[in-house]
Every structure is written in C-alpha cells, then in structure tokens.
N, C-alpha and C. Protein backbone atom coordinates (compact mmCIF):
# COMPACT_ATOMS: atom_id res chain seq x y z
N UNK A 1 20.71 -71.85 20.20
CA UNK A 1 19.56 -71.32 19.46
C UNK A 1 18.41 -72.30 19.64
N UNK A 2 16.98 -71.93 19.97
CA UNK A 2 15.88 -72.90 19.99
C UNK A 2 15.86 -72.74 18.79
N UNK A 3 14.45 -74.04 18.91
CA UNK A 3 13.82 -74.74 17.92
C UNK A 3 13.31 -73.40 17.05
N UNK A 4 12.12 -72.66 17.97
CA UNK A 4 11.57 -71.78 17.94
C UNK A 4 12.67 -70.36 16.75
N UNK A 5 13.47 -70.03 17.30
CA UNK A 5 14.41 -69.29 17.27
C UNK A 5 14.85 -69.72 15.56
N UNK A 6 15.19 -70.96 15.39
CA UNK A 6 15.79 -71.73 14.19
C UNK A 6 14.72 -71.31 12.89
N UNK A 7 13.25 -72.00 13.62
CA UNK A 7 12.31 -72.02 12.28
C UNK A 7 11.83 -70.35 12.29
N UNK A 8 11.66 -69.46 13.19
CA UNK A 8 11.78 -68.10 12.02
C UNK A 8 12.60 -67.51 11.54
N UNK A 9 13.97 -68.06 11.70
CA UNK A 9 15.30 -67.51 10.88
C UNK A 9 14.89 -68.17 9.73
N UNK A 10 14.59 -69.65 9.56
CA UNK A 10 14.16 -70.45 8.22
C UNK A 10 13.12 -69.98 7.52
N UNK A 11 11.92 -69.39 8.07
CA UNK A 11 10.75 -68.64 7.49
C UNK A 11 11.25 -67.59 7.17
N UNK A 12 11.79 -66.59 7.71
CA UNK A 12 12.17 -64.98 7.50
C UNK A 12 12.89 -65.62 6.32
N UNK A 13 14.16 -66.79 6.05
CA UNK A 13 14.79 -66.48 4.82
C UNK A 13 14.04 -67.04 3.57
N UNK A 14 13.18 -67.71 3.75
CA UNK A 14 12.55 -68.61 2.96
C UNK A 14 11.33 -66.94 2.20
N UNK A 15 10.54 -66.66 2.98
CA UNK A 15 10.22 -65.44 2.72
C UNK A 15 10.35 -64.79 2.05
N UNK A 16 11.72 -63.88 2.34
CA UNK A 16 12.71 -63.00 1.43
C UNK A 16 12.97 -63.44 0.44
N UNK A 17 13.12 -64.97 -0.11
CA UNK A 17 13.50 -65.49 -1.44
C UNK A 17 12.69 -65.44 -2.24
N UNK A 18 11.21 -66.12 -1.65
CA UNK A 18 9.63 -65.56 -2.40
C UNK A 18 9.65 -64.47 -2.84
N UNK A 19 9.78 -63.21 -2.17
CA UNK A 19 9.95 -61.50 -2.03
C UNK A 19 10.14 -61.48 -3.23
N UNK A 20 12.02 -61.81 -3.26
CA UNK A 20 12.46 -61.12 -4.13
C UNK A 20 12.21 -62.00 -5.63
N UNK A 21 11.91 -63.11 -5.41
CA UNK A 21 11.67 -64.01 -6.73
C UNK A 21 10.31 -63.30 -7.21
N UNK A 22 9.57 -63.12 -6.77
CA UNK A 22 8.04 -62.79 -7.17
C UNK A 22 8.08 -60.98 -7.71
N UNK A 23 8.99 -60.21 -6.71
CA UNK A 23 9.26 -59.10 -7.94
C UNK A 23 9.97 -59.13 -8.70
N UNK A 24 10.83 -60.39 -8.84
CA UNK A 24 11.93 -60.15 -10.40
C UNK A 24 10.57 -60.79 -11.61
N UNK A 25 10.10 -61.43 -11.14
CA UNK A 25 8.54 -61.97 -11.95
C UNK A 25 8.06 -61.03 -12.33
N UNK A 26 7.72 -60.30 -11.71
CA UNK A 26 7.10 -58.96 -11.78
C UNK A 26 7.52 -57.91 -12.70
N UNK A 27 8.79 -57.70 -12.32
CA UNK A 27 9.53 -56.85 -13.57
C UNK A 27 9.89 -57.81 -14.71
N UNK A 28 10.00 -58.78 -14.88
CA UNK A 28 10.07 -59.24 -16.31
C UNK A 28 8.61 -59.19 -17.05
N UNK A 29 7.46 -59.59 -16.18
CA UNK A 29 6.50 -59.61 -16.93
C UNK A 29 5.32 -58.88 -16.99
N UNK A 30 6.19 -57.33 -16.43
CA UNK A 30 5.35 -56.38 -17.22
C UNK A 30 5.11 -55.84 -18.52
N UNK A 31 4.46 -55.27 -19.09
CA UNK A 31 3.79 -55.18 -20.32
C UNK A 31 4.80 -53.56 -20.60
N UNK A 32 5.08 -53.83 -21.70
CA UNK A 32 5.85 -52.66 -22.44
C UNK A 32 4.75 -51.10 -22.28
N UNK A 33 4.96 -50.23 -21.47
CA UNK A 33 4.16 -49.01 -21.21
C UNK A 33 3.03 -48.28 -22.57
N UNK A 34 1.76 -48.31 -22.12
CA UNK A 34 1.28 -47.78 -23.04
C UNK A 34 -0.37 -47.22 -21.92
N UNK A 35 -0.87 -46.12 -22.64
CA UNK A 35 -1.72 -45.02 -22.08
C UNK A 35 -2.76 -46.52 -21.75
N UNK A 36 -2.93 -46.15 -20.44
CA UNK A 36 -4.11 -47.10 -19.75
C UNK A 36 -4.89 -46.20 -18.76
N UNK A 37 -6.48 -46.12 -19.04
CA UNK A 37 -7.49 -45.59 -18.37
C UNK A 37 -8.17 -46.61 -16.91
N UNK A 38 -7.34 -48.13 -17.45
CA UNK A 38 -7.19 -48.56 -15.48
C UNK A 38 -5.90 -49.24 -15.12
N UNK A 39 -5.59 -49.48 -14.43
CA UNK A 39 -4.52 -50.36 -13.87
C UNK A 39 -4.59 -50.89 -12.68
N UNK A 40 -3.72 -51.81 -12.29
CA UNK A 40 -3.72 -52.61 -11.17
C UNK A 40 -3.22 -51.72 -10.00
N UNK A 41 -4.16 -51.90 -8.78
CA UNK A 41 -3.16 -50.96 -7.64
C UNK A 41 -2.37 -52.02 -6.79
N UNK A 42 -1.38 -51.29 -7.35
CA UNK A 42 0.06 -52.10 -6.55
C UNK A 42 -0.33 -51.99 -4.93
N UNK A 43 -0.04 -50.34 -4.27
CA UNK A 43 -0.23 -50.22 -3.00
C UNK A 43 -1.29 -49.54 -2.28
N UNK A 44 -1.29 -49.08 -1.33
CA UNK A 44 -2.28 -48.76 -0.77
C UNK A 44 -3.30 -47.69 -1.46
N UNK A 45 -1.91 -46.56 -2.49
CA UNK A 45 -3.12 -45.39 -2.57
C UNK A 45 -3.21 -45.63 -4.67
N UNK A 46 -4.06 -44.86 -4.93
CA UNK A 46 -3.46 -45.04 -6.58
C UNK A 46 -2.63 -44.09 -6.95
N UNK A 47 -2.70 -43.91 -8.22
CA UNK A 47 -1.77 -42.94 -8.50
C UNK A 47 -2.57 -41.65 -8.98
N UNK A 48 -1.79 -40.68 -8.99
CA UNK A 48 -1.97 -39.22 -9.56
C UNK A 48 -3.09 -39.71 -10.46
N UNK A 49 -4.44 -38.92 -10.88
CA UNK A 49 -5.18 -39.00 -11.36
C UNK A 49 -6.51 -40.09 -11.92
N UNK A 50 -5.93 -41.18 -10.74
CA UNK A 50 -6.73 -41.99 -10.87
C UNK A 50 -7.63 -42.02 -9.62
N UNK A 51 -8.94 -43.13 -9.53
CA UNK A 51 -9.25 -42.88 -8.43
C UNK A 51 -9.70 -44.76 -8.24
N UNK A 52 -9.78 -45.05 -7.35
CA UNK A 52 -9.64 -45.94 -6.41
C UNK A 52 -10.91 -46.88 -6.44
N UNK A 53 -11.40 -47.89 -7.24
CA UNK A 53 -12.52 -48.43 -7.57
C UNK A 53 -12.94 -49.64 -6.66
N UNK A 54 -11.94 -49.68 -5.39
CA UNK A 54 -12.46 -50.51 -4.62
C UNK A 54 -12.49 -52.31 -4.52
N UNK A 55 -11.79 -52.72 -5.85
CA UNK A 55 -12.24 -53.89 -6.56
C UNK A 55 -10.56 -54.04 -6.76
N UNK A 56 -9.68 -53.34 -6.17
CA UNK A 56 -7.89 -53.74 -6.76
C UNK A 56 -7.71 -53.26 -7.95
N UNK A 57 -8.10 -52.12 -8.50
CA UNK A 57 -7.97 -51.21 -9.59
C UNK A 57 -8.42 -49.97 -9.31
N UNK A 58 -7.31 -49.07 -9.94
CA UNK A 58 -7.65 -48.27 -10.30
C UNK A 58 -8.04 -47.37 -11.32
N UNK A 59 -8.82 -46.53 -11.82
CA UNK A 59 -9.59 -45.72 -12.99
C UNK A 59 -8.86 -44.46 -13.15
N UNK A 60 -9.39 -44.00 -14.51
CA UNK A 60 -9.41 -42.99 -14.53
C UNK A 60 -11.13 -42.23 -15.05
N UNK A 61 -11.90 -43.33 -15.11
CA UNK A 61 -13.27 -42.67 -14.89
C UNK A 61 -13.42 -42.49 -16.77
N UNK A 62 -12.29 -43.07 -17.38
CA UNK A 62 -12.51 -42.07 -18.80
C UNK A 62 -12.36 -41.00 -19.08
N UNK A 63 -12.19 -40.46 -18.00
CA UNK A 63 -11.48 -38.94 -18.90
C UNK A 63 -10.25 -38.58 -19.03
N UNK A 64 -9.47 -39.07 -18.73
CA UNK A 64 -7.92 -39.15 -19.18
C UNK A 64 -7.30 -40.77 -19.71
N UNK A 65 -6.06 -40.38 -20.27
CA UNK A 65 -5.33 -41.54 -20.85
C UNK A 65 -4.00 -41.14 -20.73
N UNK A 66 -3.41 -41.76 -19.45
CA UNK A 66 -2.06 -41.69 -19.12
C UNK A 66 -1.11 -43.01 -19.53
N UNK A 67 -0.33 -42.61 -19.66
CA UNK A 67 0.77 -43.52 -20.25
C UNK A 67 1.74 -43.55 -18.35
N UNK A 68 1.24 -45.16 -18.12
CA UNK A 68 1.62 -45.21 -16.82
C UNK A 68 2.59 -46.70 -16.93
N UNK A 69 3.67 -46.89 -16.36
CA UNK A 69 4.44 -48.25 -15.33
C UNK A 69 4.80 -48.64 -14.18
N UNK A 70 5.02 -49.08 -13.82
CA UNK A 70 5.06 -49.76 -12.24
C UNK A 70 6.69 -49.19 -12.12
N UNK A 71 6.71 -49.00 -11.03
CA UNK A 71 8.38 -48.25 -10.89
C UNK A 71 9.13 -49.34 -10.33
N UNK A 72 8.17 -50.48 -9.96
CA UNK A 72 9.10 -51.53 -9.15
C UNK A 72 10.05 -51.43 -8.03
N UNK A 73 9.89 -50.72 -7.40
CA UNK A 73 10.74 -50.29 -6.08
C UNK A 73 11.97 -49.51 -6.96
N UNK A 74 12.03 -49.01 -8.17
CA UNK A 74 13.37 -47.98 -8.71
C UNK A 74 12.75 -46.43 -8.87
N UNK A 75 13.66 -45.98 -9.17
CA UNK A 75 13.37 -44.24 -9.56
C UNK A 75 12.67 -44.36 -10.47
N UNK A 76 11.92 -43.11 -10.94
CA UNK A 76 11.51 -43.27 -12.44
C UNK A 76 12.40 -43.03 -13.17
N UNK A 77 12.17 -43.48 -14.17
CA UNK A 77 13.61 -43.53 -15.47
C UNK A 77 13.58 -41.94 -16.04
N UNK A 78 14.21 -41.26 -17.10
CA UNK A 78 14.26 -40.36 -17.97
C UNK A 78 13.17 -39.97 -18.55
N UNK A 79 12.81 -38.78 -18.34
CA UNK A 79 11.38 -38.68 -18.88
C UNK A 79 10.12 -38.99 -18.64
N UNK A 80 9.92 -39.75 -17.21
CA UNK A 80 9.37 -40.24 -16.56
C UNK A 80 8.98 -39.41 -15.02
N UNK A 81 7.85 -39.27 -14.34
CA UNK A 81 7.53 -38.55 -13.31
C UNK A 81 6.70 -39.80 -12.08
N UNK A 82 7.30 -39.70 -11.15
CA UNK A 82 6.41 -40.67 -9.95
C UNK A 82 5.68 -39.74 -9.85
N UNK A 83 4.04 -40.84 -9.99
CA UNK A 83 2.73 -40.08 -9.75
C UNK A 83 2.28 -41.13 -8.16
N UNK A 84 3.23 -41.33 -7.80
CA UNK A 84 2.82 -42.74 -6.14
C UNK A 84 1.90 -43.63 -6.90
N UNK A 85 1.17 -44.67 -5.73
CA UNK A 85 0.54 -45.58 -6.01
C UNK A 85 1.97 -46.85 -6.75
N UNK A 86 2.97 -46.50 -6.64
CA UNK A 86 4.29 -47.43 -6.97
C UNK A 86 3.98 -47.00 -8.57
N UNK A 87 3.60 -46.03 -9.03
CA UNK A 87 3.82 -46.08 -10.46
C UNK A 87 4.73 -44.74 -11.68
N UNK A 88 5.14 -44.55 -12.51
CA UNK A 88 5.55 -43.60 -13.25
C UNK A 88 4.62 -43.60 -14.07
N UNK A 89 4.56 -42.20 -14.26
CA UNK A 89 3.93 -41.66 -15.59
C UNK A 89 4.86 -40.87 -16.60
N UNK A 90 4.76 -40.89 -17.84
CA UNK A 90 5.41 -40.28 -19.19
C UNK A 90 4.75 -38.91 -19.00
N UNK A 91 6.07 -37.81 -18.92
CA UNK A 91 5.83 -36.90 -18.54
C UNK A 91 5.67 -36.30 -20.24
C-alpha cells in the first residue's frame, strides 16, 4: 500500500467519524418541535411550503405556521409527513 493510498484510507476514516459525530450532535441538540415560520435549510431544496431566502433559511413569508423537524436521515415518525428539504411536518 503507498503512502498516498494509506493517508486517504486515514482521511476517508477520520471523516466518517466527524460525519457521524456531528449528526449524533445534531440529533441531540435539536429543539423539541414547535410551529416555526423559518428554519434552517439543511439541504439543497426547502421544504413543502417554504420558500428559499437565499441567506441558509428558509420562510414561510408569514403566512403559514408549520410545526416542522429535521428527520435526520430517519423516516418520519407517527403522525408525521416528509415535506423534503430533510424535514417532517405534523400532519
């Protein structure tokens, strides 16, 4: 095995540990769900009824108040509907 070969097996695992340490962060220290007119955009698009403010948030402009959470890479739970943008909404 090169040098070369060695240090991105060591980066790729070193990486993955960040990964997954920084979303278990993530899911512990999200905020208990409650109706929010902005939120943070996780990924590329927002979610169902929001729209896209350009600035790493997304709106809802004020005219709605959805009760939204981050799905964290899981299903949505019971009672719960994926609206994308990585998030659930309280159906």
């Amino acid at each position: 095995m090169t040098s070369i070969t060695r240090n991105f097996a060591r980066n790729l695992a070193r990486s993955l540990v960040i990964s997954l340490g920084g979303a278990a962060l993530l899911a512990l220290a999200a905020p208990p769900a409650q109706a929010q007119r902005v939120v943070p955009k996780l990924g590329i698009l927002c979610p169902l009824g929001y729209v896209d403010m350009l600035n790493g948030t997304c709106s809802t402009l004020g005219l709605m108040n959805y009760t939204v959470q981050p799905t964290n890479g899981l299903p949505c739970p019971e009672g719960w509907m994926n609206v994308g943008g990585r998030y659930c909404r309280k159906k």
